[in-house]
N, C-alpha and C. Protein backbone atom coordinates (compact mmCIF):
# COMPACT_ATOMS: atom_id res chain seq x y z
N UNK A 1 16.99 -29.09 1.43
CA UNK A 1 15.55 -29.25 1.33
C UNK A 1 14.97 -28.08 0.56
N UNK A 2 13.93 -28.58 -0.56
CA UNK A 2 13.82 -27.25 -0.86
C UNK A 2 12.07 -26.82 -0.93
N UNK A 3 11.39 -26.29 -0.24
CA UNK A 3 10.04 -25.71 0.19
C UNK A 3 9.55 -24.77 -1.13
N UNK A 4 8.65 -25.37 -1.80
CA UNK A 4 7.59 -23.99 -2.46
C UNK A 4 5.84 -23.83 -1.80
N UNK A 5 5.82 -22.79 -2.12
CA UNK A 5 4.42 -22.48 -1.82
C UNK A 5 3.45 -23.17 -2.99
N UNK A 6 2.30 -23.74 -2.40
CA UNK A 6 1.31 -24.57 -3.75
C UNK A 6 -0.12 -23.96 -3.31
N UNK A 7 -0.27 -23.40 -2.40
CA UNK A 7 -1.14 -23.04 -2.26
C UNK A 7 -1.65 -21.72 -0.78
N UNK A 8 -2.51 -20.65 -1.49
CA UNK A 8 -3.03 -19.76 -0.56
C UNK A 8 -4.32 -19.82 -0.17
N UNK A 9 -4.31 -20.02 1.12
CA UNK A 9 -5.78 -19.48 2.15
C UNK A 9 -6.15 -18.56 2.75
N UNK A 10 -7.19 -17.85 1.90
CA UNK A 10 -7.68 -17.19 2.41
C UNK A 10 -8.98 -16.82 3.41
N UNK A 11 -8.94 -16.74 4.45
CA UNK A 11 -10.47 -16.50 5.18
C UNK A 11 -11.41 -15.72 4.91
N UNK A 12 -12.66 -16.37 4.30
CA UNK A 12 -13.33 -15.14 3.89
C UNK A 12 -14.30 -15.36 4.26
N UNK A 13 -15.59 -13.91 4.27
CA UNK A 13 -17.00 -14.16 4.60
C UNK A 13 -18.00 -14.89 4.08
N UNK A 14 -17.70 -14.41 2.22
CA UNK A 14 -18.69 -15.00 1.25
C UNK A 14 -17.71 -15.22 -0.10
N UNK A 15 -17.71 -16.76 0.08
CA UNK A 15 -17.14 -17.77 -0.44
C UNK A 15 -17.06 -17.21 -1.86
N UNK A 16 -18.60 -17.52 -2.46
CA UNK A 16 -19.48 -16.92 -4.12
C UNK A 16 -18.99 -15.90 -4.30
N UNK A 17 -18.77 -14.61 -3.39
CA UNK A 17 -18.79 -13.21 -3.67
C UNK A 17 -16.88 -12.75 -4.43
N UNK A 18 -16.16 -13.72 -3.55
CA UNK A 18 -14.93 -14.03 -3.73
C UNK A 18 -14.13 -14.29 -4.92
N UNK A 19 -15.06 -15.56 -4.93
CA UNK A 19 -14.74 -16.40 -6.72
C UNK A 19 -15.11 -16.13 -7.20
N UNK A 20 -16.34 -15.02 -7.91
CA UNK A 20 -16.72 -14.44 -8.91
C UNK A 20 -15.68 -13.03 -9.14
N UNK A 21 -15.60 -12.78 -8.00
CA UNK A 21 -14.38 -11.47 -8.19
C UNK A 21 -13.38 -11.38 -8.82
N UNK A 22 -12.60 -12.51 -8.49
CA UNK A 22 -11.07 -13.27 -9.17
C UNK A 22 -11.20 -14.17 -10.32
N UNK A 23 -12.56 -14.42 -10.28
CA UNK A 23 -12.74 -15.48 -11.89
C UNK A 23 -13.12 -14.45 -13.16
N UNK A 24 -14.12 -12.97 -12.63
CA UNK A 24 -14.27 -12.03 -13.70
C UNK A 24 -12.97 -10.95 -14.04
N UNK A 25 -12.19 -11.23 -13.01
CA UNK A 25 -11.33 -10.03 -13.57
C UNK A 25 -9.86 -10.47 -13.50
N UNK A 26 -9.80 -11.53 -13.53
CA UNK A 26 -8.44 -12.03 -13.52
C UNK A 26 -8.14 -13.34 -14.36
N UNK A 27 -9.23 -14.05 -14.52
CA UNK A 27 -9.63 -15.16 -15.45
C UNK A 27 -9.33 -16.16 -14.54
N UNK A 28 -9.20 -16.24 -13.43
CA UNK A 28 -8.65 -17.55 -12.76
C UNK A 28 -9.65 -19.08 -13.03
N UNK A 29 -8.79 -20.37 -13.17
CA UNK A 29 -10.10 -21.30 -13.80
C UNK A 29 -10.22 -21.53 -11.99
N UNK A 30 -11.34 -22.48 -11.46
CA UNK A 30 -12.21 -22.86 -10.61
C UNK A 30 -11.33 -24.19 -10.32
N UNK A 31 -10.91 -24.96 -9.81
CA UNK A 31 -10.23 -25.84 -9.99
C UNK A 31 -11.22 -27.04 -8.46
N UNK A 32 -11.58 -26.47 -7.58
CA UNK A 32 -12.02 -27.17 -6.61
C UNK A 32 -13.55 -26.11 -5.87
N UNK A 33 -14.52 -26.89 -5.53
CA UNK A 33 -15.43 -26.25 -4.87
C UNK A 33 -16.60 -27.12 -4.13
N UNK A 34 -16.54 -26.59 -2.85
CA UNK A 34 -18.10 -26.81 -2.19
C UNK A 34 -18.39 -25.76 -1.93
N UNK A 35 -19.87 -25.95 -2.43
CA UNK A 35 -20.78 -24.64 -2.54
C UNK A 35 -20.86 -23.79 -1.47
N UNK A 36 -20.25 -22.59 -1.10
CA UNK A 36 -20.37 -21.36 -0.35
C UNK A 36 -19.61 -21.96 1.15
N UNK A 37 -18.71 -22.93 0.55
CA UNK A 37 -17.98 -23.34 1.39
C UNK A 37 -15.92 -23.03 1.19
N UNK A 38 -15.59 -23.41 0.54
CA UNK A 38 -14.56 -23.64 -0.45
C UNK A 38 -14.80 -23.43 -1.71
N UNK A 39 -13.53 -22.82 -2.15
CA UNK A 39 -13.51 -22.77 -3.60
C UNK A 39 -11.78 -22.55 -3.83
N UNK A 40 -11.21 -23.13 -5.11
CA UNK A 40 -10.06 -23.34 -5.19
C UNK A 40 -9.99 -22.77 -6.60
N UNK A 41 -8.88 -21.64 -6.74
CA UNK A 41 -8.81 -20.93 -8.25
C UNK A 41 -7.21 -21.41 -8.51
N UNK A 42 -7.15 -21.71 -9.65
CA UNK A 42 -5.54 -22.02 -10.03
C UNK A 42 -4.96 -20.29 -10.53
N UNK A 43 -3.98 -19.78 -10.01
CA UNK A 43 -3.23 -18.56 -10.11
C UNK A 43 -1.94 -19.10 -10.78
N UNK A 44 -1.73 -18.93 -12.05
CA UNK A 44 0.03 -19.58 -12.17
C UNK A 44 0.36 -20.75 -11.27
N UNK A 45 1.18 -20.58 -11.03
CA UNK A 45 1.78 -21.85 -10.61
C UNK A 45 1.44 -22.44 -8.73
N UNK A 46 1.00 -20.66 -7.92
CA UNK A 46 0.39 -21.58 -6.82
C UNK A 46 -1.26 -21.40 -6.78
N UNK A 47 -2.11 -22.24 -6.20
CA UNK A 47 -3.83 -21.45 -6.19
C UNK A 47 -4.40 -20.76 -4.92
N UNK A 48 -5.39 -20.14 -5.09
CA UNK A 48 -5.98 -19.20 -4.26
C UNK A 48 -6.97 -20.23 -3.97
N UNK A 49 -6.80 -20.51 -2.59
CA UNK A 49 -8.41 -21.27 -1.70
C UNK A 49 -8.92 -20.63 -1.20
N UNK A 50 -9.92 -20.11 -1.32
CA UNK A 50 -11.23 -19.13 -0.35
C UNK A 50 -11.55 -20.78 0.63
N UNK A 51 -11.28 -20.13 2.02
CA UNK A 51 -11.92 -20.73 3.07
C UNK A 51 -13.21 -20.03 3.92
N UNK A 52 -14.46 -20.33 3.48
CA UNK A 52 -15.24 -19.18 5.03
C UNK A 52 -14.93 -19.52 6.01
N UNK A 53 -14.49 -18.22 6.41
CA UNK A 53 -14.37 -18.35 7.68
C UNK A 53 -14.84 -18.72 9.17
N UNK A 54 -15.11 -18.97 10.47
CA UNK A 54 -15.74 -19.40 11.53
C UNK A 54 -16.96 -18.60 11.82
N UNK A 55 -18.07 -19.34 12.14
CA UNK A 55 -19.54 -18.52 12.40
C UNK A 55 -19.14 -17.17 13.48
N UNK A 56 -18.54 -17.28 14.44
CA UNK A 56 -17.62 -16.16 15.21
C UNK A 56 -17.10 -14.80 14.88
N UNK A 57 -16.92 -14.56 12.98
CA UNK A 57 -16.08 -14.12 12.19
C UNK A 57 -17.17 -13.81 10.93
N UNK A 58 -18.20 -14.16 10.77
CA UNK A 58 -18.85 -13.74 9.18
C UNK A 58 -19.65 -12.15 9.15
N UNK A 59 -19.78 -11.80 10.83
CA UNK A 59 -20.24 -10.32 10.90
C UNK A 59 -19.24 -9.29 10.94
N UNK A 60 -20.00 -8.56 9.71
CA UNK A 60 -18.74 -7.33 9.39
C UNK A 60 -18.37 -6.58 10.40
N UNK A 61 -19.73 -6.08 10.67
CA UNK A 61 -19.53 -4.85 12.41
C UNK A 61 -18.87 -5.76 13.10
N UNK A 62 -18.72 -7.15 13.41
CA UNK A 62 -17.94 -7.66 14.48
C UNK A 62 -16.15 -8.18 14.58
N UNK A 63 -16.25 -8.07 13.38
CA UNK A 63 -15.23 -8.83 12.96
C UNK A 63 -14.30 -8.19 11.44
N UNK A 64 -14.07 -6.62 11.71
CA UNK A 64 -13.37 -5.76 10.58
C UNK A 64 -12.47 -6.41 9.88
N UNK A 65 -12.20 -6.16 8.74
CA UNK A 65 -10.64 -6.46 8.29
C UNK A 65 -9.42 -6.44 8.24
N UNK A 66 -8.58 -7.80 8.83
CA UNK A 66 -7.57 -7.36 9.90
C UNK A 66 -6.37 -7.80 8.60
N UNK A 67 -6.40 -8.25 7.23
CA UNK A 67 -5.89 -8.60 7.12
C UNK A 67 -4.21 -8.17 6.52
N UNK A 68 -3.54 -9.02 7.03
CA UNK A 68 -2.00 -8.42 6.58
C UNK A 68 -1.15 -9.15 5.86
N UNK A 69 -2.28 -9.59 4.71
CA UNK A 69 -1.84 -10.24 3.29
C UNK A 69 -1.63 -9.61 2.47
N UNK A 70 -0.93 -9.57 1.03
CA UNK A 70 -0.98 -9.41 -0.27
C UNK A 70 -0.96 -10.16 -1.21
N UNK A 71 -1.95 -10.48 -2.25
CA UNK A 71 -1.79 -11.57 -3.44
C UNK A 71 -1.01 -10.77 -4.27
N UNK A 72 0.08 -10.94 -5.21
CA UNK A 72 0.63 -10.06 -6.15
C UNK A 72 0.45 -11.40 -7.25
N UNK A 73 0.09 -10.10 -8.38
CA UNK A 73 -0.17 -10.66 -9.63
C UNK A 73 0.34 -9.91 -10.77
N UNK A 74 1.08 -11.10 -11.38
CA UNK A 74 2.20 -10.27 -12.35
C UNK A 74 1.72 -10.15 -13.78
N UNK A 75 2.32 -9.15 -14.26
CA UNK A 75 1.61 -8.80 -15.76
C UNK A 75 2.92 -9.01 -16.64
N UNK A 76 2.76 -9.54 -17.85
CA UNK A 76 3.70 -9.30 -18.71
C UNK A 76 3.56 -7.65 -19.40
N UNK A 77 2.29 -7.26 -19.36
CA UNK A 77 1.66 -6.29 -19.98
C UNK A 77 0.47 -6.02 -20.09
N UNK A 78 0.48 -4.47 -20.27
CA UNK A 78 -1.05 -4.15 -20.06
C UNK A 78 -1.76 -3.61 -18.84
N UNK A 79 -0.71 -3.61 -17.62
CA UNK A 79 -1.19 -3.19 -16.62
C UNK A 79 -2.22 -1.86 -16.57
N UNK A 80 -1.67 -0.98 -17.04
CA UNK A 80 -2.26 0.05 -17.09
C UNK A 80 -3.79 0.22 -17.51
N UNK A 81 -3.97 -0.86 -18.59
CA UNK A 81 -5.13 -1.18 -19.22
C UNK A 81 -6.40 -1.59 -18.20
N UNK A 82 -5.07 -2.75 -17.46
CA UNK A 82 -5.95 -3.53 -16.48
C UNK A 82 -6.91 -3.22 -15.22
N UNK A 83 -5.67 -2.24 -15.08
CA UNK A 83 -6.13 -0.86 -14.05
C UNK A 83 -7.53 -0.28 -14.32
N UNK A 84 -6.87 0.38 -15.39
CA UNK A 84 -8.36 1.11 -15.97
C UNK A 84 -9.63 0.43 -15.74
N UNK A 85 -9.94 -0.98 -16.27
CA UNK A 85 -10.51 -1.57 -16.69
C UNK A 85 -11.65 -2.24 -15.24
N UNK A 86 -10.56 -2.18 -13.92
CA UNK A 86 -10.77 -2.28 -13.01
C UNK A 86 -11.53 -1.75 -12.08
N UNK A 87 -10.76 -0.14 -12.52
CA UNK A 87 -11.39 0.94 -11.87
C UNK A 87 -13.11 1.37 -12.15
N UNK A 88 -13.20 0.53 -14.05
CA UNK A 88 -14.61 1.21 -14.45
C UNK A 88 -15.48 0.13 -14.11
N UNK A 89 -15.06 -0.93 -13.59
CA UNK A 89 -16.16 -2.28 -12.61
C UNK A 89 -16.31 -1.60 -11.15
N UNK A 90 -15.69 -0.74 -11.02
CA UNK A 90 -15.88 -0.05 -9.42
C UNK A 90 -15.21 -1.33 -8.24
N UNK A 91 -13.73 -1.33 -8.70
CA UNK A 91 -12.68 -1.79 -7.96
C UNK A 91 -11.95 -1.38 -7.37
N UNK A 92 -12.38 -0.78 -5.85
CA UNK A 92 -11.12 0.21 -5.45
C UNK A 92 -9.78 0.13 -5.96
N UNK A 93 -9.12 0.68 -6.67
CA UNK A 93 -7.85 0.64 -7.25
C UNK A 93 -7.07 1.88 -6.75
N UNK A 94 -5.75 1.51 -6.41
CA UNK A 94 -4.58 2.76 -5.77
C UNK A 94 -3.66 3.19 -7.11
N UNK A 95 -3.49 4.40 -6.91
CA UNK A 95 -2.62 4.83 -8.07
C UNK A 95 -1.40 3.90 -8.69
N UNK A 96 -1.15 3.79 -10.16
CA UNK A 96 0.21 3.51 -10.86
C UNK A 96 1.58 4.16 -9.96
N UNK A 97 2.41 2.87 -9.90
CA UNK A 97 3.41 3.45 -8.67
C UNK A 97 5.16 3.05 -8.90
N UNK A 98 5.74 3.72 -8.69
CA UNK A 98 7.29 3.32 -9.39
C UNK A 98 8.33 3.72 -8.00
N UNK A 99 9.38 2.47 -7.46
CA UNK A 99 10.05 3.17 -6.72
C UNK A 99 11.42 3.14 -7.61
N UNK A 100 12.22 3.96 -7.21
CA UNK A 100 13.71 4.33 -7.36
C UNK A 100 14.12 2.67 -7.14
N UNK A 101 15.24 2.56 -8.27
CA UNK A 101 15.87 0.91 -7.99
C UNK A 101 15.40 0.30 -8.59
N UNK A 102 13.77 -0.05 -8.06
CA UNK A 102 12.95 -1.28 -8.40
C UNK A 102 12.36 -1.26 -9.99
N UNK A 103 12.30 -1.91 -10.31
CA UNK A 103 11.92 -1.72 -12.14
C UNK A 103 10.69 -2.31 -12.42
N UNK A 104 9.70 -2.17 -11.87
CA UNK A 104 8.47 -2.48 -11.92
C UNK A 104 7.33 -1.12 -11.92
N UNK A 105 6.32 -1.30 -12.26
CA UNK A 105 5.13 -0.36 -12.42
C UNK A 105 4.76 -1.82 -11.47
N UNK A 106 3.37 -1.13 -10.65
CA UNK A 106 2.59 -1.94 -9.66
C UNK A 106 1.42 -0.90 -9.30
N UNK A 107 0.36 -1.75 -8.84
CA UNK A 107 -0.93 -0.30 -8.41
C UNK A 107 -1.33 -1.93 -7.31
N UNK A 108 -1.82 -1.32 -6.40
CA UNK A 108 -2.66 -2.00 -5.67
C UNK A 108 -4.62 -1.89 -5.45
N UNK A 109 -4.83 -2.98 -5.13
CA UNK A 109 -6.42 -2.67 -5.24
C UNK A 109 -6.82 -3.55 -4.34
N UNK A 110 -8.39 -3.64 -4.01
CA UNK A 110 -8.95 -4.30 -2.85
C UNK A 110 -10.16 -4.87 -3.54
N UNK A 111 -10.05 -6.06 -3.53
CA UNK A 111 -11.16 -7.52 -3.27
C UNK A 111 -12.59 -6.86 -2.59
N UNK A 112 -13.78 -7.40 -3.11
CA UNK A 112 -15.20 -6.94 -2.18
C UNK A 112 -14.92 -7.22 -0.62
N UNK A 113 -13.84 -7.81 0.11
CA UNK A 113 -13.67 -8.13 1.24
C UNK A 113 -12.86 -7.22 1.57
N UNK A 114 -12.12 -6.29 1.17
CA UNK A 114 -11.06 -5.51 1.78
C UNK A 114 -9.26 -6.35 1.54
N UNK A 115 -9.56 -7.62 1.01
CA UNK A 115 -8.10 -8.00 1.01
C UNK A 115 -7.11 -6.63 -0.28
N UNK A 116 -6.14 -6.90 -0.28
CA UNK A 116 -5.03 -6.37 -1.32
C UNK A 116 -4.73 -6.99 -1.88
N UNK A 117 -4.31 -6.58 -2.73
CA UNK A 117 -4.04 -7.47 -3.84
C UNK A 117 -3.41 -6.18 -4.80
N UNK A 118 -2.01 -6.89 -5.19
CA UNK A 118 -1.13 -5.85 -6.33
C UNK A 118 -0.91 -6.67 -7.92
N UNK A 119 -0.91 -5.32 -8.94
CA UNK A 119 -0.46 -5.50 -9.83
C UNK A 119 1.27 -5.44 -10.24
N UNK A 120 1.39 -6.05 -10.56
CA UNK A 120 3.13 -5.79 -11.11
C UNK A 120 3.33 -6.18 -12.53
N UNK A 121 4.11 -4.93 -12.78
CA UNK A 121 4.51 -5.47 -14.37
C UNK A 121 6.12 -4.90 -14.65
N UNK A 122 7.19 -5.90 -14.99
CA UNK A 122 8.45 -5.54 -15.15
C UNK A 122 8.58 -4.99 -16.18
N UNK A 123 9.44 -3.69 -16.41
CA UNK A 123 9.87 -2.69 -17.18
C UNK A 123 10.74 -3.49 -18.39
């Protein structure tokens, strides 16, 4: 049997705030949406669904960010650029990062919601 992933959900507060984030700086197209409800971005080959989350869950003071996801998004090139480019929209962005072994450059950064989300680009 063989299982792929086609699609990611994410829980979020503000649906709009989300998809404008990932549609200006990543180019993702829009592929599905109800207004400030859902929204569906095509990423390569699987897509990113913003779900809001439960009325229980949309207050920040009540309901911090617990989350223990990562979207990774791969670069053929340019990372570094991208970085930059990121950092001067005022995108929390984490330093350019290399481990021993692994043959990738990667930086991580955070979504207006606090999610993560990494860059990778193979050497």
């Amino acid at each position: 049997m063989f299982v792929s992933i086609t699609r990611l959900i994410l829980y979020v507060r503000d649906v709009a705030v989300l998809k404008s984030f990932y549609r200006a700086h990543f180019d993702l197209p829009l592929t599905e949406e109800i207004e400030d409800e859902w929204a569906v971005l095509k990423a390569g080959e699987i897509e990113i669904a913003l779900h809001r989350v439960g009325e229980p869950y949309r207050n920040r003071a009540s309901a911090p960010n617990s989350s223990n996801s990562k979207i990774v998004f791969s670069l053929q090139s340019g990372l570094p650029e991208l970085r930059e480019k990121l950092v001067k929209a005022g995108v929390p962005m984490r330093d350019l990062k290399r481990y021993d072994g692994f043959p990738y450059l990667m930086c991580d950064g955070e979504d207006p919601e606090g999610n993560v989300f990494q860059l990778s680009q193979a050497d």
